[in-house]
C-alpha atoms as a PDB file:
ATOM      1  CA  UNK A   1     -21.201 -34.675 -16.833  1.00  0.00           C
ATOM      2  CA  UNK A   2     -17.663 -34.362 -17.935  1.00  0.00           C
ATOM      3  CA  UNK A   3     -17.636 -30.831 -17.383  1.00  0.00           C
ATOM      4  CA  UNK A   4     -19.114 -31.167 -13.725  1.00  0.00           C
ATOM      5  CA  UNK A   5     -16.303 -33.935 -13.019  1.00  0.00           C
ATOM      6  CA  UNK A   6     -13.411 -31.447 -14.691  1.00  0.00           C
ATOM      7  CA  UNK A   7     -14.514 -28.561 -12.525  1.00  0.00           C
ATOM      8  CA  UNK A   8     -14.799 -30.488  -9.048  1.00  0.00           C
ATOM      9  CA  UNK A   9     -11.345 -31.806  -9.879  1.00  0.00           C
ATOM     10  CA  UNK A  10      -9.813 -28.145 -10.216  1.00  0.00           C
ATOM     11  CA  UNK A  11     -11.388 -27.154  -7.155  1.00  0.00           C
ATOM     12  CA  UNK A  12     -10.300 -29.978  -5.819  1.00  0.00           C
ATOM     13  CA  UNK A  13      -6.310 -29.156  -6.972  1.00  0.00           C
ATOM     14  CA  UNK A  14      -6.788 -25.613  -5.940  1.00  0.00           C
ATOM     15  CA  UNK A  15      -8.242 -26.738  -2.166  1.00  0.00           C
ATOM     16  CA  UNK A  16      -5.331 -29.186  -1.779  1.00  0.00           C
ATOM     17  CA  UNK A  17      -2.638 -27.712  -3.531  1.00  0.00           C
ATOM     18  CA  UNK A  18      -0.993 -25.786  -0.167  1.00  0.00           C
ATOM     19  CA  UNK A  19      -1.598 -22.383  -1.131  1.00  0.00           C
ATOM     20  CA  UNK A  20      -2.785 -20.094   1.884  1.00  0.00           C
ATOM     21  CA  UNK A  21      -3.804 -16.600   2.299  1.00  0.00           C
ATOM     22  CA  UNK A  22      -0.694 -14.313   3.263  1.00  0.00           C
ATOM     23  CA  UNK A  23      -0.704 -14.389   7.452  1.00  0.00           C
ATOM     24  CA  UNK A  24      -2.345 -17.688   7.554  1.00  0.00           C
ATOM     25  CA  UNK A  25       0.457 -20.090   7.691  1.00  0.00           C
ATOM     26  CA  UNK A  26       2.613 -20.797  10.154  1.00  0.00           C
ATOM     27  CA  UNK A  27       6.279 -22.584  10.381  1.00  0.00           C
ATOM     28  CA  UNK A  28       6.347 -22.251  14.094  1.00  0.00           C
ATOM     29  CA  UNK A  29       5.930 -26.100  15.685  1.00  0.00           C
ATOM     30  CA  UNK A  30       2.824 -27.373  16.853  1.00  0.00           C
ATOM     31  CA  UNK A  31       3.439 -27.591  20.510  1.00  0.00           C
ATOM     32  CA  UNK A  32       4.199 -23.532  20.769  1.00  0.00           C
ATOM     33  CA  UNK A  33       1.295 -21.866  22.293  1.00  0.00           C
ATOM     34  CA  UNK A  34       3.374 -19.397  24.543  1.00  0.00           C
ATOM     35  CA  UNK A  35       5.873 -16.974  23.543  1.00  0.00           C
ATOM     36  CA  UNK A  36       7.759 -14.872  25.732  1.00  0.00           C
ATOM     37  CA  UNK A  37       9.470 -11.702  24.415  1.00  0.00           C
ATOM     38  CA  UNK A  38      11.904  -9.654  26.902  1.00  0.00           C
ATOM     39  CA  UNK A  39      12.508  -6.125  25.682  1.00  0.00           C
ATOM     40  CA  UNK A  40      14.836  -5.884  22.481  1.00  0.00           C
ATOM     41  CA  UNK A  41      18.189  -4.899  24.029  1.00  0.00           C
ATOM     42  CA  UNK A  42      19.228  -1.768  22.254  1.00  0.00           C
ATOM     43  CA  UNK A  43      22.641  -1.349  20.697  1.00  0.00           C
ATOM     44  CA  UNK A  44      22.308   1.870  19.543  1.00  0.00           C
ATOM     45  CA  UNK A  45      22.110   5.688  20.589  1.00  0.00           C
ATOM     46  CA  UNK A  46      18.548   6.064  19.353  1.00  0.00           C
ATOM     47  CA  UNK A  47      16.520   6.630  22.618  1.00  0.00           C
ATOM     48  CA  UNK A  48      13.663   4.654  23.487  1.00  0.00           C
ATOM     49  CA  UNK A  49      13.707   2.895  19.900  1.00  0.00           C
ATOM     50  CA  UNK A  50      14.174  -0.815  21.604  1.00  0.00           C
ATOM     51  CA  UNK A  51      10.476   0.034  23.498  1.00  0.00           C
ATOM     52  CA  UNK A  52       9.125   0.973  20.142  1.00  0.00           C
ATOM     53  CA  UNK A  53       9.999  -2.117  18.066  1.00  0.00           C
ATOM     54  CA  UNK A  54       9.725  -5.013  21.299  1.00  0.00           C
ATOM     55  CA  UNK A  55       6.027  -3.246  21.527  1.00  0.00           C
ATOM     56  CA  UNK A  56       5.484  -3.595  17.580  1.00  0.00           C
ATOM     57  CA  UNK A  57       6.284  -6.809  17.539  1.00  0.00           C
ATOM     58  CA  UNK A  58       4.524  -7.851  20.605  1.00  0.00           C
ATOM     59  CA  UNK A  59       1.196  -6.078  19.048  1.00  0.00           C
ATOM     60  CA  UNK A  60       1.946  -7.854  15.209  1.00  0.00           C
ATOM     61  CA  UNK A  61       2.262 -11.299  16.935  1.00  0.00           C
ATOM     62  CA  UNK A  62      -0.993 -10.564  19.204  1.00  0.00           C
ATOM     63  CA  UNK A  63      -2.803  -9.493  16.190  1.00  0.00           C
ATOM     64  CA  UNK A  64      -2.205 -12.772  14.188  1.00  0.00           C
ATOM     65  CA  UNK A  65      -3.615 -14.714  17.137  1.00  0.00           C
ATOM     66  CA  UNK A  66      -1.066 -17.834  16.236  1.00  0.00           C
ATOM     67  CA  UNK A  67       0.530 -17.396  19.716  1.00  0.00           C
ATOM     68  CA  UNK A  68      -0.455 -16.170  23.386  1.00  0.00           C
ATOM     69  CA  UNK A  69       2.071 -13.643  24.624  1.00  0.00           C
ATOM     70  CA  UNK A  70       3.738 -14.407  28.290  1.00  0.00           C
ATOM     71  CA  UNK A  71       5.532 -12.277  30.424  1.00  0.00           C
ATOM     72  CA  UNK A  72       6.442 -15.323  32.359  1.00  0.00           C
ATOM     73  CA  UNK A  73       9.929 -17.422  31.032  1.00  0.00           C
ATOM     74  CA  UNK A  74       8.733 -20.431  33.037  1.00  0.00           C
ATOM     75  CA  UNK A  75       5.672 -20.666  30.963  1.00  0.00           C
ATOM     76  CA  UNK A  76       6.509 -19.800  27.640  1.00  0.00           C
ATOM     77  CA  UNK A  77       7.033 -22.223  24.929  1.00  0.00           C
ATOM     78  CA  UNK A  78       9.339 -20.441  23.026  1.00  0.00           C
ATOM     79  CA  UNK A  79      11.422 -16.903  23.293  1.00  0.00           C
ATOM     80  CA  UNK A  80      12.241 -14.288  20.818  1.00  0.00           C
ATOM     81  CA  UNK A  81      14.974 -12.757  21.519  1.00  0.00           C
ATOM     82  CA  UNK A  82      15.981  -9.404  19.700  1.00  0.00           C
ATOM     83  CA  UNK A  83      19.050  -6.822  19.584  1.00  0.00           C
ATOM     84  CA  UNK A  84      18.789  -3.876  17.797  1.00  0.00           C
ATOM     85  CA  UNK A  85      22.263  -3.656  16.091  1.00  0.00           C
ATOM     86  CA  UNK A  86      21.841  -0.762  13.874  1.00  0.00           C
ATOM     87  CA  UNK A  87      19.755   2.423  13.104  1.00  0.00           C
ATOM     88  CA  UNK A  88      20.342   5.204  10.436  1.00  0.00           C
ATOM     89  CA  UNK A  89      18.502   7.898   9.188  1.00  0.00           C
ATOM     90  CA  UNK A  90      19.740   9.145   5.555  1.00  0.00           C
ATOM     91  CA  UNK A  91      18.499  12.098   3.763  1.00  0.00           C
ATOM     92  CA  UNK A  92      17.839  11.229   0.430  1.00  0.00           C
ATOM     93  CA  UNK A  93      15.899  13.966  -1.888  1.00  0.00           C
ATOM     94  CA  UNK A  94      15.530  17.767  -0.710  1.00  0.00           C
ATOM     95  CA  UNK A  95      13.082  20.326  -1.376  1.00  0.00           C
ATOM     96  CA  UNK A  96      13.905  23.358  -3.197  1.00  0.00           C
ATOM     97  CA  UNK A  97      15.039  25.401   0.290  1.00  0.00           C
ATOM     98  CA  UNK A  98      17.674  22.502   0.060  1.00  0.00           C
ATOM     99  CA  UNK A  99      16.054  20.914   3.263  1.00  0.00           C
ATOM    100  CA  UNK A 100      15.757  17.275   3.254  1.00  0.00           C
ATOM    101  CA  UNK A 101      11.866  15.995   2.589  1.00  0.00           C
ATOM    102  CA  UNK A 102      12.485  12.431   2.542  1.00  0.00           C
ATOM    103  CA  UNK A 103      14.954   9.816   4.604  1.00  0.00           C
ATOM    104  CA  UNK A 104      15.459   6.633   4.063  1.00  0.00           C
ATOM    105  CA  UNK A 105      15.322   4.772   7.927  1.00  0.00           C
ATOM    106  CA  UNK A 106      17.139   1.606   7.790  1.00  0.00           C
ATOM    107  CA  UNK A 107      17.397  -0.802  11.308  1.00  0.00           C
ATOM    108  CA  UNK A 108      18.876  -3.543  11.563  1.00  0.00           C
ATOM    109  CA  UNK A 109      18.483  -6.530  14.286  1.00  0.00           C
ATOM    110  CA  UNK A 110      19.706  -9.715  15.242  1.00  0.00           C
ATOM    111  CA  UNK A 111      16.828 -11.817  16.010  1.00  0.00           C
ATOM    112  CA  UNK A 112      16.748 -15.478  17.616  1.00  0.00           C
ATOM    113  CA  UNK A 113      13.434 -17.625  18.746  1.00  0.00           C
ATOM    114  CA  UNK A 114      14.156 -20.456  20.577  1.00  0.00           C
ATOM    115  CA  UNK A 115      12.271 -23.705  21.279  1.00  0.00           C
ATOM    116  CA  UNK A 116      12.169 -23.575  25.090  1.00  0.00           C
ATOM    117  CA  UNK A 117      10.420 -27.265  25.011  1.00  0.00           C
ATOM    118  CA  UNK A 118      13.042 -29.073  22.853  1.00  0.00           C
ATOM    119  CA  UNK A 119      15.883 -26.664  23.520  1.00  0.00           C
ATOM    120  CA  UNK A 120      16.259 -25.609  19.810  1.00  0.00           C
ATOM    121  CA  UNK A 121      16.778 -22.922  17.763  1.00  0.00           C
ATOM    122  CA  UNK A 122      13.993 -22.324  15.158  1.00  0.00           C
ATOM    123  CA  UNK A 123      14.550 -19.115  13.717  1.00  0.00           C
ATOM    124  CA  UNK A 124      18.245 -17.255  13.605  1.00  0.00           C
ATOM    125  CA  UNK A 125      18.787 -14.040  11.605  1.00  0.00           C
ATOM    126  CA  UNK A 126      22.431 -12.138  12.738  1.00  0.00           C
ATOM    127  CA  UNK A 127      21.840  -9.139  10.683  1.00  0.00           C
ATOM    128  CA  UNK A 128      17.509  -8.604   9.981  1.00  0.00           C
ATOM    129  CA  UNK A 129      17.026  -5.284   8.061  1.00  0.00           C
ATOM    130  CA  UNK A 130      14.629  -3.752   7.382  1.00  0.00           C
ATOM    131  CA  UNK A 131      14.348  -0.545   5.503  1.00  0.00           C
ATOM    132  CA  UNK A 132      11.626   2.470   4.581  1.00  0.00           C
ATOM    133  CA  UNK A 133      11.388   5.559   2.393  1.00  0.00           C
ATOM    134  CA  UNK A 134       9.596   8.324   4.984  1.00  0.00           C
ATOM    135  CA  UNK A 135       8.986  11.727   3.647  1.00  0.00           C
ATOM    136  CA  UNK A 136       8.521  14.898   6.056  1.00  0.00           C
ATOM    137  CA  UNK A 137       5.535  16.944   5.490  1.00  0.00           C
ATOM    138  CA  UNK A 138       6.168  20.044   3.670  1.00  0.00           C
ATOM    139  CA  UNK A 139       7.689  22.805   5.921  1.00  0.00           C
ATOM    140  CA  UNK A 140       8.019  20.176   8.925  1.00  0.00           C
ATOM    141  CA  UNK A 141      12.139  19.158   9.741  1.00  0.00           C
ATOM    142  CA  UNK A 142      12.601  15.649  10.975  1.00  0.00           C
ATOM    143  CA  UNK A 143      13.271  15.661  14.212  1.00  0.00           C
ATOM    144  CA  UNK A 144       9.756  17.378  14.921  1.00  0.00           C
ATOM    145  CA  UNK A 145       7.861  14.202  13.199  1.00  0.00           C
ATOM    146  CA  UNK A 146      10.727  11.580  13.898  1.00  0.00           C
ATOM    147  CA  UNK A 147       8.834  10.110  17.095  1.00  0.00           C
ATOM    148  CA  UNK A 148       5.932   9.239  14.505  1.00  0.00           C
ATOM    149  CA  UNK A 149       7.977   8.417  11.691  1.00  0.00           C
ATOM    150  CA  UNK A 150       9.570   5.862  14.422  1.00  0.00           C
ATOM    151  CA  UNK A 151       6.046   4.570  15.117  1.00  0.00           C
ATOM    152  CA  UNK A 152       6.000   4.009  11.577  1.00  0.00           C
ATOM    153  CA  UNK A 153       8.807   2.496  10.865  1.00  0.00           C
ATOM    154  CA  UNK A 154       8.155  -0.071  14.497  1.00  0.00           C
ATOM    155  CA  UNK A 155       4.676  -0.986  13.003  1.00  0.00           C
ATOM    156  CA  UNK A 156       6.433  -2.152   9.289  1.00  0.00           C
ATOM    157  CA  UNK A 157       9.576  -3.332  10.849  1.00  0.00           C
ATOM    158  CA  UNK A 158       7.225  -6.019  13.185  1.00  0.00           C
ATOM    159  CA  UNK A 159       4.931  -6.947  10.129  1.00  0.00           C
ATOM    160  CA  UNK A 160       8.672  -7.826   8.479  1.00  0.00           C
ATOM    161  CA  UNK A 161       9.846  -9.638  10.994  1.00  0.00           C
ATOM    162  CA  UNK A 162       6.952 -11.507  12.091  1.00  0.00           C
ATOM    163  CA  UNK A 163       5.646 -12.169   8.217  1.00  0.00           C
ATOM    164  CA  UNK A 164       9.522 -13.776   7.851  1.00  0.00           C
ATOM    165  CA  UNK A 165       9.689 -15.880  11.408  1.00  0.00           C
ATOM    166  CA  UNK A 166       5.657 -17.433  10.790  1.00  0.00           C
ATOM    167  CA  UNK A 167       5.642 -17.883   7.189  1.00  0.00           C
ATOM    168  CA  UNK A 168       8.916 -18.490   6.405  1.00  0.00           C
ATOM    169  CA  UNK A 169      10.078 -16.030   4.137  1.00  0.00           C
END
């Protein structure tokens, strides 16, 4: 009987205790059930990489289901607001026809979401970076893979971002 009692009161602890699966939580407020998120404004020379990352994020956010996505300002609960402040692509190990093989991509954003409802900021970064290792296909240069490798780098950078802003990392 003891033994019966001693496991229902670890289950119990482990139930209660405020663990939760990675991408289950959320730190946004209650009342936000509409987010609207205006194209990234890009401060950088890299062409079309704002579209890549506002769609990323869009997709991440509409794949964890914790908000419904508005195009309309009037509507929204909250906006996240995002300028892409940096980009570089470094070469960082070469094959042995000394052409690069792998680049690290590093961008860097300043993100803000605002409470629309109670006129608040919830979540401020000024510098959000995020940065990945991509290697190039043997025999392939860069620039013919870089719109994938872009893809890539959209689809991680979103995960980052949205991972930090819901759970609160």
């Amino acid at each position: 009987m003891k033994r019966i009692f001693l496991l229902f009161l670890v289950c119990f602890f482990f139930l209660h205790c405020g663990y939760h699966l990675r991408g289950t939580g959320s730190f946004l407020p209650p009342h936000i059930k509409r987010m609207n998120i205006p194209m990234f404004k890009n401060l950088t020379t890299r062409f079309e990489l704002d579209l890549k990352l506002t769609q990323s994020v869009i997709d991440e956010i509409v794949a964890r289901g914790k908000v419904e996505i508005t195009g309309n300002m009037e509507s929204a609960d909250a906006v996240l607001i995002g300028e892409i402040i940096g980009f570089r692509v470094i070469p960082i190990a070469f094959s042995k026809e000394a052409t690069a093989d792998r680049y690290n991509i590093t961008v860097v954003a300043k993100i803000i979401l605002k409470d629309l409802v109670n006129q608040k900021i919830i979540f401020s970064n000024p510098n959000f970076q995020y940065v990945e290792e991509y290697e190039v296909p043997e025999g392939v240069d860069f620039e013919t893979v870089e719109s994938e490798a872009l893809d890539k780098v959209g689809v991680k950078f979103a995960r980052s971002l949205v991972s930090t802003i819901l759970e609160g990392f």
